[in-house]
C-alpha atoms as a PDB file:
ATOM      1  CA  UNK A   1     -48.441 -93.167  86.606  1.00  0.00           C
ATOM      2  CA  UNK A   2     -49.418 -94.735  83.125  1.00  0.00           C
ATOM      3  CA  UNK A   3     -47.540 -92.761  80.289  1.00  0.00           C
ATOM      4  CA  UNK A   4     -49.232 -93.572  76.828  1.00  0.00           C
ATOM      5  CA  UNK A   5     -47.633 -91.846  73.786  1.00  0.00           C
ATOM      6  CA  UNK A   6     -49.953 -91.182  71.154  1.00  0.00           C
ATOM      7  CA  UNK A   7     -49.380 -89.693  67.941  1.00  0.00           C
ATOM      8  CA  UNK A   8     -51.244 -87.051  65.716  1.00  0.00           C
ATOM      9  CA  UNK A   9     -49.011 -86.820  62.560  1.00  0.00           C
ATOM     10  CA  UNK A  10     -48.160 -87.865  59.266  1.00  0.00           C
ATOM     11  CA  UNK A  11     -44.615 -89.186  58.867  1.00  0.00           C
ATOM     12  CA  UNK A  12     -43.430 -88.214  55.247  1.00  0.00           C
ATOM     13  CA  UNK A  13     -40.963 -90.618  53.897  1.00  0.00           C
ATOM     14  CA  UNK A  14     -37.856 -89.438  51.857  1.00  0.00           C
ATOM     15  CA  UNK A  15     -37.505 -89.881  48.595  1.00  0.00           C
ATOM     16  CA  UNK A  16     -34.385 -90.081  46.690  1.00  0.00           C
ATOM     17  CA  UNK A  17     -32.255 -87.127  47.513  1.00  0.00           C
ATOM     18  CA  UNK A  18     -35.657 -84.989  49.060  1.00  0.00           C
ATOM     19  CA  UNK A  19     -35.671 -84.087  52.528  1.00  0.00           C
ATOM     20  CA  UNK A  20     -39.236 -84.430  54.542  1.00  0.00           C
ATOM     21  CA  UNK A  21     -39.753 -80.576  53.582  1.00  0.00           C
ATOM     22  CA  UNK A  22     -40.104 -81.081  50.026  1.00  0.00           C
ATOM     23  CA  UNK A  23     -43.292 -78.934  48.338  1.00  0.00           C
ATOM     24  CA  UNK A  24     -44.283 -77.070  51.578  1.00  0.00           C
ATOM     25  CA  UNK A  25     -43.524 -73.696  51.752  1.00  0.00           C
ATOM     26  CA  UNK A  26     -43.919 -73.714  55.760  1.00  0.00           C
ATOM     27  CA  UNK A  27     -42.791 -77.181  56.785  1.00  0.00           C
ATOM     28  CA  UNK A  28     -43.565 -77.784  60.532  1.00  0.00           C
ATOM     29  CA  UNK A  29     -41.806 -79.967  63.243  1.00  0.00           C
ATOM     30  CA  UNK A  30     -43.254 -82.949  65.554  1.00  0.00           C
ATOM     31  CA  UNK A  31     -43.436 -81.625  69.343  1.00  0.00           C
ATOM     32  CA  UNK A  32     -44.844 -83.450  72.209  1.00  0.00           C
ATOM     33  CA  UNK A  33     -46.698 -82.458  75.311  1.00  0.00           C
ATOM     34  CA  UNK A  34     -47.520 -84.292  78.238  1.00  0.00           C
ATOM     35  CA  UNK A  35     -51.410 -84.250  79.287  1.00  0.00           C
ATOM     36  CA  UNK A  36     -52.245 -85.572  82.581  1.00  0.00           C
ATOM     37  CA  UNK A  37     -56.409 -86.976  82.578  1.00  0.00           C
ATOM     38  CA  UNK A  38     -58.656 -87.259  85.180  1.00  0.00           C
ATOM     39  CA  UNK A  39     -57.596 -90.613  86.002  1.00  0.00           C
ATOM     40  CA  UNK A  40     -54.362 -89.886  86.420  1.00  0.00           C
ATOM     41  CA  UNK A  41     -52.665 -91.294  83.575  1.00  0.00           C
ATOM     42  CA  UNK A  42     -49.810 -89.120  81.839  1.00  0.00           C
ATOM     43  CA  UNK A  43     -50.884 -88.971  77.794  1.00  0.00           C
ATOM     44  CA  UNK A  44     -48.042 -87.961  75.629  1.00  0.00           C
ATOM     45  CA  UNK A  45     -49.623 -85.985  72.560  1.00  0.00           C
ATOM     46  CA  UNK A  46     -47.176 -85.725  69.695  1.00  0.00           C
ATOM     47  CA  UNK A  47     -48.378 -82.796  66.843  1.00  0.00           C
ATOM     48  CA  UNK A  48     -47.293 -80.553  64.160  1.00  0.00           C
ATOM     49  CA  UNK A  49     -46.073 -76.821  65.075  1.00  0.00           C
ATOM     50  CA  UNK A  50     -44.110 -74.803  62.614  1.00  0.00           C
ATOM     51  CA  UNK A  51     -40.905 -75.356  62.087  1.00  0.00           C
ATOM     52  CA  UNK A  52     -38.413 -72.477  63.890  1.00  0.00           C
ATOM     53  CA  UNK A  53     -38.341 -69.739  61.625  1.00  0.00           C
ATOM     54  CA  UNK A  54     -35.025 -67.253  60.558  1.00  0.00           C
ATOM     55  CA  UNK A  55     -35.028 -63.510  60.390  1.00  0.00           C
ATOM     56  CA  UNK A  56     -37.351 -63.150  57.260  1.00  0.00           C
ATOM     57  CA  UNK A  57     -39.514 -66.050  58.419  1.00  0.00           C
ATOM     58  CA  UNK A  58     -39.004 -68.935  56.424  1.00  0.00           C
ATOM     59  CA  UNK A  59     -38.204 -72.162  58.076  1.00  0.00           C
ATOM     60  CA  UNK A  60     -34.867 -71.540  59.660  1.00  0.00           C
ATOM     61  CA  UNK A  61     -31.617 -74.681  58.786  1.00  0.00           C
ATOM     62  CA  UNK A  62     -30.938 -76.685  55.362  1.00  0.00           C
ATOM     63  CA  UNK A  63     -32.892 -79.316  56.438  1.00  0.00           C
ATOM     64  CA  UNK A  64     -35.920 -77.840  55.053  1.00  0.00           C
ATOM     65  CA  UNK A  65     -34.516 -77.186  51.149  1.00  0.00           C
ATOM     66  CA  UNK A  66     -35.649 -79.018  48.600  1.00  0.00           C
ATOM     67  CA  UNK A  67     -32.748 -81.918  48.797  1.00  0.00           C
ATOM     68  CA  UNK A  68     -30.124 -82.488  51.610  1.00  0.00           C
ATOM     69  CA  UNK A  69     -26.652 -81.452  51.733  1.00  0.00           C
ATOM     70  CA  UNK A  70     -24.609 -83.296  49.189  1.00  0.00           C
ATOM     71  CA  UNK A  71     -27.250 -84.596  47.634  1.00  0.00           C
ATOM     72  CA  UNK A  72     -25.661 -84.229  44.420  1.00  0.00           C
ATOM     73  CA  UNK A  73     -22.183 -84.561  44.598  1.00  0.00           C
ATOM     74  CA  UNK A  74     -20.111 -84.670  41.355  1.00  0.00           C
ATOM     75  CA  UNK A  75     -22.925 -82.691  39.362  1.00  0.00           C
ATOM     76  CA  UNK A  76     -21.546 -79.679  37.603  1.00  0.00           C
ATOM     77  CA  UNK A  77     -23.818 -76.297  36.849  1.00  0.00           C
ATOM     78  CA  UNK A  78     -22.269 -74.916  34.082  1.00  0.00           C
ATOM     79  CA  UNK A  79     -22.702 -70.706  33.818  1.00  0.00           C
ATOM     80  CA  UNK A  80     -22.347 -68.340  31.157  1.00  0.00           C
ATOM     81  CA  UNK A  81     -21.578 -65.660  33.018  1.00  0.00           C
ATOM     82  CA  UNK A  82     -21.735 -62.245  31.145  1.00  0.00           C
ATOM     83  CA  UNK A  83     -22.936 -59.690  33.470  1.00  0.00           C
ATOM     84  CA  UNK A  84     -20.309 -58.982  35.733  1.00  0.00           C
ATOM     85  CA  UNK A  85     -20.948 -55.346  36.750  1.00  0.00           C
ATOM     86  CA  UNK A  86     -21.651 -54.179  40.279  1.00  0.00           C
ATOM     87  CA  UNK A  87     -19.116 -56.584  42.059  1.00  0.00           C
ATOM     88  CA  UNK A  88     -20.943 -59.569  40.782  1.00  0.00           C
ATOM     89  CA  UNK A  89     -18.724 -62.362  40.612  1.00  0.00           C
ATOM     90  CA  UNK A  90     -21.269 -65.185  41.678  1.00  0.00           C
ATOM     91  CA  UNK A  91     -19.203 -66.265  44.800  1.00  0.00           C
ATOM     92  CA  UNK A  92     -22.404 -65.999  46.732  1.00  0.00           C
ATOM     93  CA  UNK A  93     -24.896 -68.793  44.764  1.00  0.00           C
ATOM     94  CA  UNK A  94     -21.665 -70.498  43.895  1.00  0.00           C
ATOM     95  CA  UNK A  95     -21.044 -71.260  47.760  1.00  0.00           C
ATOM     96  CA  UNK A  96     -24.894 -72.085  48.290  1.00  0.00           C
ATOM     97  CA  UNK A  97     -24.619 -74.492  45.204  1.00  0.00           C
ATOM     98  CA  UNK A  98     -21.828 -76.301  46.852  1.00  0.00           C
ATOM     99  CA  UNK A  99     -23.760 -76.833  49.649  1.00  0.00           C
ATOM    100  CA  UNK A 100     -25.339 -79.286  47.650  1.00  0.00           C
ATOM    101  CA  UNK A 101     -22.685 -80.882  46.088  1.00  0.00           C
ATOM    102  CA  UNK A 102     -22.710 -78.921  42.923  1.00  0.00           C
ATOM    103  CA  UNK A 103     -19.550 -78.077  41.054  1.00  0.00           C
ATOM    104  CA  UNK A 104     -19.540 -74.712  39.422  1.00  0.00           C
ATOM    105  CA  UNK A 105     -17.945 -74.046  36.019  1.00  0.00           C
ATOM    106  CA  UNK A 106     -18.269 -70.596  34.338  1.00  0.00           C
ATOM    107  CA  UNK A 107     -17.583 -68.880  31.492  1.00  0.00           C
ATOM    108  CA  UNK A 108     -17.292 -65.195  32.159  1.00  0.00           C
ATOM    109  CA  UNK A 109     -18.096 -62.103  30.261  1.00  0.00           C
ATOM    110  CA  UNK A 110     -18.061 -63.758  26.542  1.00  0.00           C
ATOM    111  CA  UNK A 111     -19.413 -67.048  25.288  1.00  0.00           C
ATOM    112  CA  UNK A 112     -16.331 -70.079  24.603  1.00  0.00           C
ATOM    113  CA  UNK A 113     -16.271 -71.283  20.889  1.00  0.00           C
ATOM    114  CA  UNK A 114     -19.060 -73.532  19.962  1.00  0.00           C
ATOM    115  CA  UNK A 115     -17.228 -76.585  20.400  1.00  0.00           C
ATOM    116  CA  UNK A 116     -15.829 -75.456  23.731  1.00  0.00           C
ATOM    117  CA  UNK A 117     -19.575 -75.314  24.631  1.00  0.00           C
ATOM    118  CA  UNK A 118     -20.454 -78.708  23.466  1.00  0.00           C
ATOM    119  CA  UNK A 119     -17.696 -80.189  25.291  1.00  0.00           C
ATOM    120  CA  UNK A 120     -18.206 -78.144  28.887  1.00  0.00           C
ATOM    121  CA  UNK A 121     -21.952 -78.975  28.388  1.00  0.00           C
ATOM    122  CA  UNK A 122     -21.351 -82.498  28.149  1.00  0.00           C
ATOM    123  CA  UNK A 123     -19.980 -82.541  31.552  1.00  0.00           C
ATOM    124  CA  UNK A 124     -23.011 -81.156  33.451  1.00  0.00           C
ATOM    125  CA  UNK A 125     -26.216 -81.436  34.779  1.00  0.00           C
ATOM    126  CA  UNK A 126     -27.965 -78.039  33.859  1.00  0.00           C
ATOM    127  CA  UNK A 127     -26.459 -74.578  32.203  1.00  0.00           C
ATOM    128  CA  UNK A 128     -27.527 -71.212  33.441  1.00  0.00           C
ATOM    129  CA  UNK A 129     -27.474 -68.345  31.644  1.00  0.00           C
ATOM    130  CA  UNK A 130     -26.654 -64.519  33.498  1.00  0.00           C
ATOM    131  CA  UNK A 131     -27.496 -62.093  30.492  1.00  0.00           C
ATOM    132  CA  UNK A 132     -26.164 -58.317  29.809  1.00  0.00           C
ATOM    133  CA  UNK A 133     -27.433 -56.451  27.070  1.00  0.00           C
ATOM    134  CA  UNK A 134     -25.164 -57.660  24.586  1.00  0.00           C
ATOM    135  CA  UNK A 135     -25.579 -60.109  22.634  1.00  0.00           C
ATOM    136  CA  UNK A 136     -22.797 -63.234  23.087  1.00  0.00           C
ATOM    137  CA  UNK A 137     -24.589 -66.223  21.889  1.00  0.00           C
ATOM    138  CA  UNK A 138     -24.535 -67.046  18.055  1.00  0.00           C
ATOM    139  CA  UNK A 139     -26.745 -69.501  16.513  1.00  0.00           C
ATOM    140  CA  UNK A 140     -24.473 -72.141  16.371  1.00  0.00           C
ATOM    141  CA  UNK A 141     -24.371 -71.577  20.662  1.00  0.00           C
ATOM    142  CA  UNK A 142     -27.899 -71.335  20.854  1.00  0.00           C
ATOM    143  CA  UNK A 143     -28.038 -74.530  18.934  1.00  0.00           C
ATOM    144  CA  UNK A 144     -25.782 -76.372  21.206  1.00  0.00           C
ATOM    145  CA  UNK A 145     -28.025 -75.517  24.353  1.00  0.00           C
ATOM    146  CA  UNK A 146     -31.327 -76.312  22.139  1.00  0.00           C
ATOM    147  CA  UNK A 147     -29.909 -80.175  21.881  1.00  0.00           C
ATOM    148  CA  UNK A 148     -28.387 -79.779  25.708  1.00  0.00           C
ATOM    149  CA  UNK A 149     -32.071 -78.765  26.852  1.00  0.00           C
ATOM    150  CA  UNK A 150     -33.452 -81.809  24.573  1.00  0.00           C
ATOM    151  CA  UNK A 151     -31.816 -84.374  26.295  1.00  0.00           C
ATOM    152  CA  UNK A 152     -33.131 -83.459  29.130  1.00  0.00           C
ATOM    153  CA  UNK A 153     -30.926 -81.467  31.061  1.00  0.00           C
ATOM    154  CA  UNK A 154     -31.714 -78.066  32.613  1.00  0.00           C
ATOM    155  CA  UNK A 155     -31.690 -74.590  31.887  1.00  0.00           C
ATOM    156  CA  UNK A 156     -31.644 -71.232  33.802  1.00  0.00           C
ATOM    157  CA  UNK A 157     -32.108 -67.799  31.610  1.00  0.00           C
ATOM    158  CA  UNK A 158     -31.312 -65.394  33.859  1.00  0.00           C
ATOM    159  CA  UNK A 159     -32.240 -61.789  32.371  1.00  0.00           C
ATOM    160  CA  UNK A 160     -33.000 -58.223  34.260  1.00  0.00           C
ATOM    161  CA  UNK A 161     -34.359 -54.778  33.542  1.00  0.00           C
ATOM    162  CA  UNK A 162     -33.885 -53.314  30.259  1.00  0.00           C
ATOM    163  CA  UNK A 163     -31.879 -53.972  27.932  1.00  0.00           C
ATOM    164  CA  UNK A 164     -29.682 -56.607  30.281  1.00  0.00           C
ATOM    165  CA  UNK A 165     -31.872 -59.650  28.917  1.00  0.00           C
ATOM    166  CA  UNK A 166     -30.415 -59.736  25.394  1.00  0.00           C
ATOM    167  CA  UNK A 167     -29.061 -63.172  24.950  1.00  0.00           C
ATOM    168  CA  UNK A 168     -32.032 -64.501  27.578  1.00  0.00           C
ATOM    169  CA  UNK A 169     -34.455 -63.801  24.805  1.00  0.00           C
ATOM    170  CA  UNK A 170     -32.686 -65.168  22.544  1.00  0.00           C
ATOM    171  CA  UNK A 171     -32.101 -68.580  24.277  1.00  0.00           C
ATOM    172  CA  UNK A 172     -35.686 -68.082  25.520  1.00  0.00           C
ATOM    173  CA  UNK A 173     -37.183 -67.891  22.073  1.00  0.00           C
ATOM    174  CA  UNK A 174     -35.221 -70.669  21.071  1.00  0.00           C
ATOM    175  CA  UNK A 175     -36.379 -73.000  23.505  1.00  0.00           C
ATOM    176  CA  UNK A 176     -40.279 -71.999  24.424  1.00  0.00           C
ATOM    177  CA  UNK A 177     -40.693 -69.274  22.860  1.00  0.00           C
ATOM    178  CA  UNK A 178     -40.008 -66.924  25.864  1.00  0.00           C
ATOM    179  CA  UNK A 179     -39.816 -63.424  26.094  1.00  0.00           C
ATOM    180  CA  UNK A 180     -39.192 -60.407  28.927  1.00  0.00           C
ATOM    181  CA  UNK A 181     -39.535 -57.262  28.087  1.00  0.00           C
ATOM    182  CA  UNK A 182     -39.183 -53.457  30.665  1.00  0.00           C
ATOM    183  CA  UNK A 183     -38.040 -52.525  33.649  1.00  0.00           C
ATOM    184  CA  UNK A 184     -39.720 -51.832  36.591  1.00  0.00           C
ATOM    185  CA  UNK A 185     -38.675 -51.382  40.469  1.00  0.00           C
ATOM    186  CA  UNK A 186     -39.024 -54.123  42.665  1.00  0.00           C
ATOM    187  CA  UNK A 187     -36.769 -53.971  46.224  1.00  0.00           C
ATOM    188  CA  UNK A 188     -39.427 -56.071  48.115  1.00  0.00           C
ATOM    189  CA  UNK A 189     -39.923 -59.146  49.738  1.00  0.00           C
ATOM    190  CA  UNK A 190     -42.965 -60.932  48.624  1.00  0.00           C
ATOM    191  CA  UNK A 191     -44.878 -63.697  50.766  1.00  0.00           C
ATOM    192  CA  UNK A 192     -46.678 -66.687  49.545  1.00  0.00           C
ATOM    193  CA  UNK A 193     -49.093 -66.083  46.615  1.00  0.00           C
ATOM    194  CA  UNK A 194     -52.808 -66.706  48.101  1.00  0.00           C
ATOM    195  CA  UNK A 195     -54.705 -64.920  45.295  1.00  0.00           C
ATOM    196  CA  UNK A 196     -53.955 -66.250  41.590  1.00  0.00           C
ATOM    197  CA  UNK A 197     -53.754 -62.731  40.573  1.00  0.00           C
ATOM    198  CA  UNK A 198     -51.559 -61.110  43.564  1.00  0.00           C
ATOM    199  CA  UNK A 199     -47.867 -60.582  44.058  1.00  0.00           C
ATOM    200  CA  UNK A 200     -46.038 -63.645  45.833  1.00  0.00           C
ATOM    201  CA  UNK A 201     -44.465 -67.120  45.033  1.00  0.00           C
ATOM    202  CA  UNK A 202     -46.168 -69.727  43.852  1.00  0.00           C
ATOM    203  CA  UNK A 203     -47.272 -72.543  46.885  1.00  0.00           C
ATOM    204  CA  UNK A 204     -46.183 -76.158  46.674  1.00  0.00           C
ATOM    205  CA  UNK A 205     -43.772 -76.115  44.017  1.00  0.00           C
ATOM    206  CA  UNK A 206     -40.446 -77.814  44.489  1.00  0.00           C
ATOM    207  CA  UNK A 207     -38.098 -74.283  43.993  1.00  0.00           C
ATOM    208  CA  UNK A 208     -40.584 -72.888  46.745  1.00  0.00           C
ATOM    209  CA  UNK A 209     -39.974 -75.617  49.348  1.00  0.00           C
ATOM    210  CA  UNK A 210     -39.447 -73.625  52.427  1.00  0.00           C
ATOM    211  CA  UNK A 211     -40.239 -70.614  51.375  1.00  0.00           C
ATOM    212  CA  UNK A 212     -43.323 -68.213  52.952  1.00  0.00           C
ATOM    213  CA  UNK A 213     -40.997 -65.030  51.847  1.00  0.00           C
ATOM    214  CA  UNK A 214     -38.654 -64.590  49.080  1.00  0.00           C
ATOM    215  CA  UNK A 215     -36.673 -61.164  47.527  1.00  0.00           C
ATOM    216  CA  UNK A 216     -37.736 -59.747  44.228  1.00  0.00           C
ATOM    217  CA  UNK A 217     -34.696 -58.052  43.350  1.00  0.00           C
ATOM    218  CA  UNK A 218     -34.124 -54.484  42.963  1.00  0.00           C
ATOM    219  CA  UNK A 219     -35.369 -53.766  39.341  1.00  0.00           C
ATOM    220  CA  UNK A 220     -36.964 -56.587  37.181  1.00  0.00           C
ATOM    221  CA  UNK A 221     -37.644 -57.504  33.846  1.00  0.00           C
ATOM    222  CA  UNK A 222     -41.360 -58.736  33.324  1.00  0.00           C
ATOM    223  CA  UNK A 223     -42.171 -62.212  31.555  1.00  0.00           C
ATOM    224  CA  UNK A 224     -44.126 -61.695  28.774  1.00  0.00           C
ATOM    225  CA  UNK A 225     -47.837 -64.428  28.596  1.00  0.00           C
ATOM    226  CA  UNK A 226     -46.423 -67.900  27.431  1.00  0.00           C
ATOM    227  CA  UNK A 227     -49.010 -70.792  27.687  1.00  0.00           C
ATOM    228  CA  UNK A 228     -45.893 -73.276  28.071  1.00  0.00           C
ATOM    229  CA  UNK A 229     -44.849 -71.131  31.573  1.00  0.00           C
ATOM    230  CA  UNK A 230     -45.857 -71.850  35.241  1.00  0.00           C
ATOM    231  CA  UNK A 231     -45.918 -68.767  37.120  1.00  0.00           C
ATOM    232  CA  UNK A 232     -43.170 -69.089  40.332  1.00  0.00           C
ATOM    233  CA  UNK A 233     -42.972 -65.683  41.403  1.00  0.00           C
ATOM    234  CA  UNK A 234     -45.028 -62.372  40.577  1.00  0.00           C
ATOM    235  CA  UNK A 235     -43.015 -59.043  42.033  1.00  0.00           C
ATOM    236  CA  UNK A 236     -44.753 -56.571  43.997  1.00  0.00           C
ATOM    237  CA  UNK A 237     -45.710 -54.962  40.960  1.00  0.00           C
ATOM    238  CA  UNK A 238     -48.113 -57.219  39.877  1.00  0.00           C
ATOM    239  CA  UNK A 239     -45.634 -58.539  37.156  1.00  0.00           C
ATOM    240  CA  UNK A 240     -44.607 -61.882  36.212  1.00  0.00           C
ATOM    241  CA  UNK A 241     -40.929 -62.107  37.148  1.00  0.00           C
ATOM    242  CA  UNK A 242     -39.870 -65.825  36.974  1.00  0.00           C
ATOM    243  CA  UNK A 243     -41.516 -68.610  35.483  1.00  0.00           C
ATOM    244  CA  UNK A 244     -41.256 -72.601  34.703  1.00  0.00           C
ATOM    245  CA  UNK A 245     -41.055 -75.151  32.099  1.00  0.00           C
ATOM    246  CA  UNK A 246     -41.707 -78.428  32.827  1.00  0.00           C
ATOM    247  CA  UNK A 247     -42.782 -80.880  30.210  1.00  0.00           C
ATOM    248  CA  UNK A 248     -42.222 -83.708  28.355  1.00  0.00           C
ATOM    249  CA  UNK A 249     -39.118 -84.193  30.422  1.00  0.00           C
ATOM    250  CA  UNK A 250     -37.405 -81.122  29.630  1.00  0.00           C
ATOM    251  CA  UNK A 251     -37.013 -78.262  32.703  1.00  0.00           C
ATOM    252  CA  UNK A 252     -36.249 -74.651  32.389  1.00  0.00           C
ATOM    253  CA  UNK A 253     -36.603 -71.383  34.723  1.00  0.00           C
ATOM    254  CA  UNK A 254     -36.973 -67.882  32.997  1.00  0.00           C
ATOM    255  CA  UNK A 255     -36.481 -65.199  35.473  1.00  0.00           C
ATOM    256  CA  UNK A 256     -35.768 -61.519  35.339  1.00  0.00           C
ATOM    257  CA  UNK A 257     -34.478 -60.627  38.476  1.00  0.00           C
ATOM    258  CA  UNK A 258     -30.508 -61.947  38.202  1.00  0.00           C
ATOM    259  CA  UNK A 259     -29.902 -59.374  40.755  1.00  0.00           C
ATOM    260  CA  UNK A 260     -30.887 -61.707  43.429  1.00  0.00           C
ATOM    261  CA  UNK A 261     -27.870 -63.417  42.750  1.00  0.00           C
ATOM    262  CA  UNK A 262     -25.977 -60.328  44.315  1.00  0.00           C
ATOM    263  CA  UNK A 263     -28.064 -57.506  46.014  1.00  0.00           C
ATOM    264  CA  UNK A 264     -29.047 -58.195  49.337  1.00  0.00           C
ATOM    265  CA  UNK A 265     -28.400 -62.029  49.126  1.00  0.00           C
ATOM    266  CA  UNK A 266     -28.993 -61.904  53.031  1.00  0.00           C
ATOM    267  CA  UNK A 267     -32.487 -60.899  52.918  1.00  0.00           C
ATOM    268  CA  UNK A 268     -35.095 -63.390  52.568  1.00  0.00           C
ATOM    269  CA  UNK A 269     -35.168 -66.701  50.902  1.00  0.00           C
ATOM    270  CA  UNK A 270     -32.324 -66.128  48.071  1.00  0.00           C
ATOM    271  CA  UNK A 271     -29.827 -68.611  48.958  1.00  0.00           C
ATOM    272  CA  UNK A 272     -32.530 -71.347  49.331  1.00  0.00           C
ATOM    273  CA  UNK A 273     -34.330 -70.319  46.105  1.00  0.00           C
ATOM    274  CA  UNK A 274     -31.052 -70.868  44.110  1.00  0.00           C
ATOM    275  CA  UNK A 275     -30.038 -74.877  46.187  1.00  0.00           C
ATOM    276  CA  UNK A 276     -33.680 -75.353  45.251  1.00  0.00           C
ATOM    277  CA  UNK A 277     -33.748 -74.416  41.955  1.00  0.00           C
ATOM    278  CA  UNK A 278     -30.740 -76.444  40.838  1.00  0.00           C
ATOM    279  CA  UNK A 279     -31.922 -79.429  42.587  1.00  0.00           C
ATOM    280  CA  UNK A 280     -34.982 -79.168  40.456  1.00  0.00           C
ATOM    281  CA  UNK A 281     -32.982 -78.363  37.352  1.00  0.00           C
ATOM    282  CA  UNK A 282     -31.260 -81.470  38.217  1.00  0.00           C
ATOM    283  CA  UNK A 283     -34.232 -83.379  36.893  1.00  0.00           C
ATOM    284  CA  UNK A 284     -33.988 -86.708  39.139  1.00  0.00           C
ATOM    285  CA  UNK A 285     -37.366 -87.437  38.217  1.00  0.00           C
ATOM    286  CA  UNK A 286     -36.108 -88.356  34.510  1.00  0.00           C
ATOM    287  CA  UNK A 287     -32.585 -89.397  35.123  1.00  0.00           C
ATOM    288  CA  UNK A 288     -32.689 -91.161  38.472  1.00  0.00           C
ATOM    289  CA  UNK A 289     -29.999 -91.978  40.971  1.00  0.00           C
ATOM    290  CA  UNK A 290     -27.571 -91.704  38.557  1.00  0.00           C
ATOM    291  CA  UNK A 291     -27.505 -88.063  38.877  1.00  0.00           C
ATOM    292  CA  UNK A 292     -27.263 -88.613  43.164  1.00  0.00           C
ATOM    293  CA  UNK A 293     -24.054 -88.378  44.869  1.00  0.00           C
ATOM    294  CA  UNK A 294     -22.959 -91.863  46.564  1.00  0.00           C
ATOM    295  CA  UNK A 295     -24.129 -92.624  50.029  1.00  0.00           C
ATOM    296  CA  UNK A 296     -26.611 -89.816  50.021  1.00  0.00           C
ATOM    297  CA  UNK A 297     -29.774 -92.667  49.513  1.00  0.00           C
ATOM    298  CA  UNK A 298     -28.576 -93.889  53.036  1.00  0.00           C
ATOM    299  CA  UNK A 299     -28.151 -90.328  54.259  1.00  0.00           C
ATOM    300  CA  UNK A 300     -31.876 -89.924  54.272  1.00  0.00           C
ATOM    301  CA  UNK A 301     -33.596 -93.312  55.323  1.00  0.00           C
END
């Protein structure tokens, strides 16, 4: 018999440190069946079927993240780190960072001297911020992230119900004018936003790569309206819990859920959301392979 392999898909070609997933929230996977025709000839059809999926149904294996494993290898997130109540020691997004390559650096429950800051800051790709309801950050601090943020470079305000989102306004304000403000419940998992005004996370962005269902957090802060924001994820309430900034260069998430980063890290989507935001943070589209780690560009060809 005749065997004639024909193919039905679009090959997606890597980009830098991206895998083939990159901007699909349900990335699929090339399978082949063999059709026999009248004639007898054997016709290998090659298509598209979803990708296998994990317990909460998102496309299961790193593969499908934003970047690859590695991908940025000698890249330091820098954290100020002052909520630290309920266990939360950030061992689990510091281990899902790593898978990536990131170092982590933090500076737990109060802020370093200015010029401590300055220096750690010059040493990495992106700062996030984990807020309690004090504030930590003086001016001069705030100032120091303002010209970190400036040069590009990314920034995370995490913040969560009232009042732990004290110094996230603050840095928020500073940089976009961003605000969150309440406290409401949350506790669900939300699915793919289809209507521009219902619950779910937003489709095609780069954070949501791989991602049809994604944890709230328990209870959530709610983004006040910002024209400079890009809605990511709305909570089951209807509310705006994390948001974008992306222009002229310059990235930033606002988000105020932080307890994602601890409660129920097991349940849908968490550990991907935080590999892909980073990678994002990251900001290769300004800075290039100068912020990839070596050998990863032939990693992906």
């Amino acid at each position: 018999m005749l065997s004639v392999l024909l193919v039905a898909v679009t090959t997606l070609a890597y980009a830098g440190p991206y895998t083939q997933a990159r901007g699909q929230n349900a990335p699929t996977v090339p399978k082949t069946e063999s059709v026999t025709n009248a004639d007898g000839t054997v016709v290998q059809r090659q298509f598209q079927v979803a990708a296998p999926a994990d317990g909460y149904g998102n496309a299961a294996g790193n593969q499908f993240d934003l970047v690859v494993d590695g991908a940025f290898k000698g890249q330091t997130v820098a954290v100020l780190h002052f909520y630290t109540g309920e266990g939360f020691d950030f061992h689990l997004p510091k281990a899902a960072l790593e898978e990536k390559g990131f170092n982590v650096v933090r500076w737990v429950n109060q802020a370093p001297p200015p010029a401590d800051l300055r220096a750690g800051l010059a040493k990495a790709s992106q700062l996030w911020i984990v807020s309690d309801a004090t504030r930590h950050l003086t001016d001069e601090h705030i100032a120091a992230i303002r010209a970190f943020w400036d040069q590009g470079h990314g920034v995370y305000i995490w913040g969560d119900n009232a009042p732990y989102y004290s110094d996230a306004n603050a840095v928020a304000d500073a940089l976009f004018h961003g605000q969150m403000l309440g406290d409401l419940p949350g506790g669900q998992t939300v699915s793919v936003r289809r209507d521009a005004n219902g619950p779910g996370v937003t489709m095609g962005h780069d954070i949501t790569t791989g991602l049809e269902y994604l944890f709230e957090g328990i209870t959530i802060a709610t983004l006040q309206p910002n024209d400079a924001l890009q809605p990511l994820v709305i909570g089951s309430a209807g509310n705006l819990v994390t948001a974008v900034y992306d222009h002229g260069g310059k990235r930033a998430v606002l988000d105020g859920g932080f307890t994602r980063l601890y409660c129920n890290w097991d349940t849908a989507g968490t550990a991907r959301y935080v590999k892909n935001a980073a990678a994002w943070l990251v900001n290769y589209e300004r800075f290039g392979d100068a912020v990839v780690g070596a050998n990863v560009g032939a990693n992906v060809r």
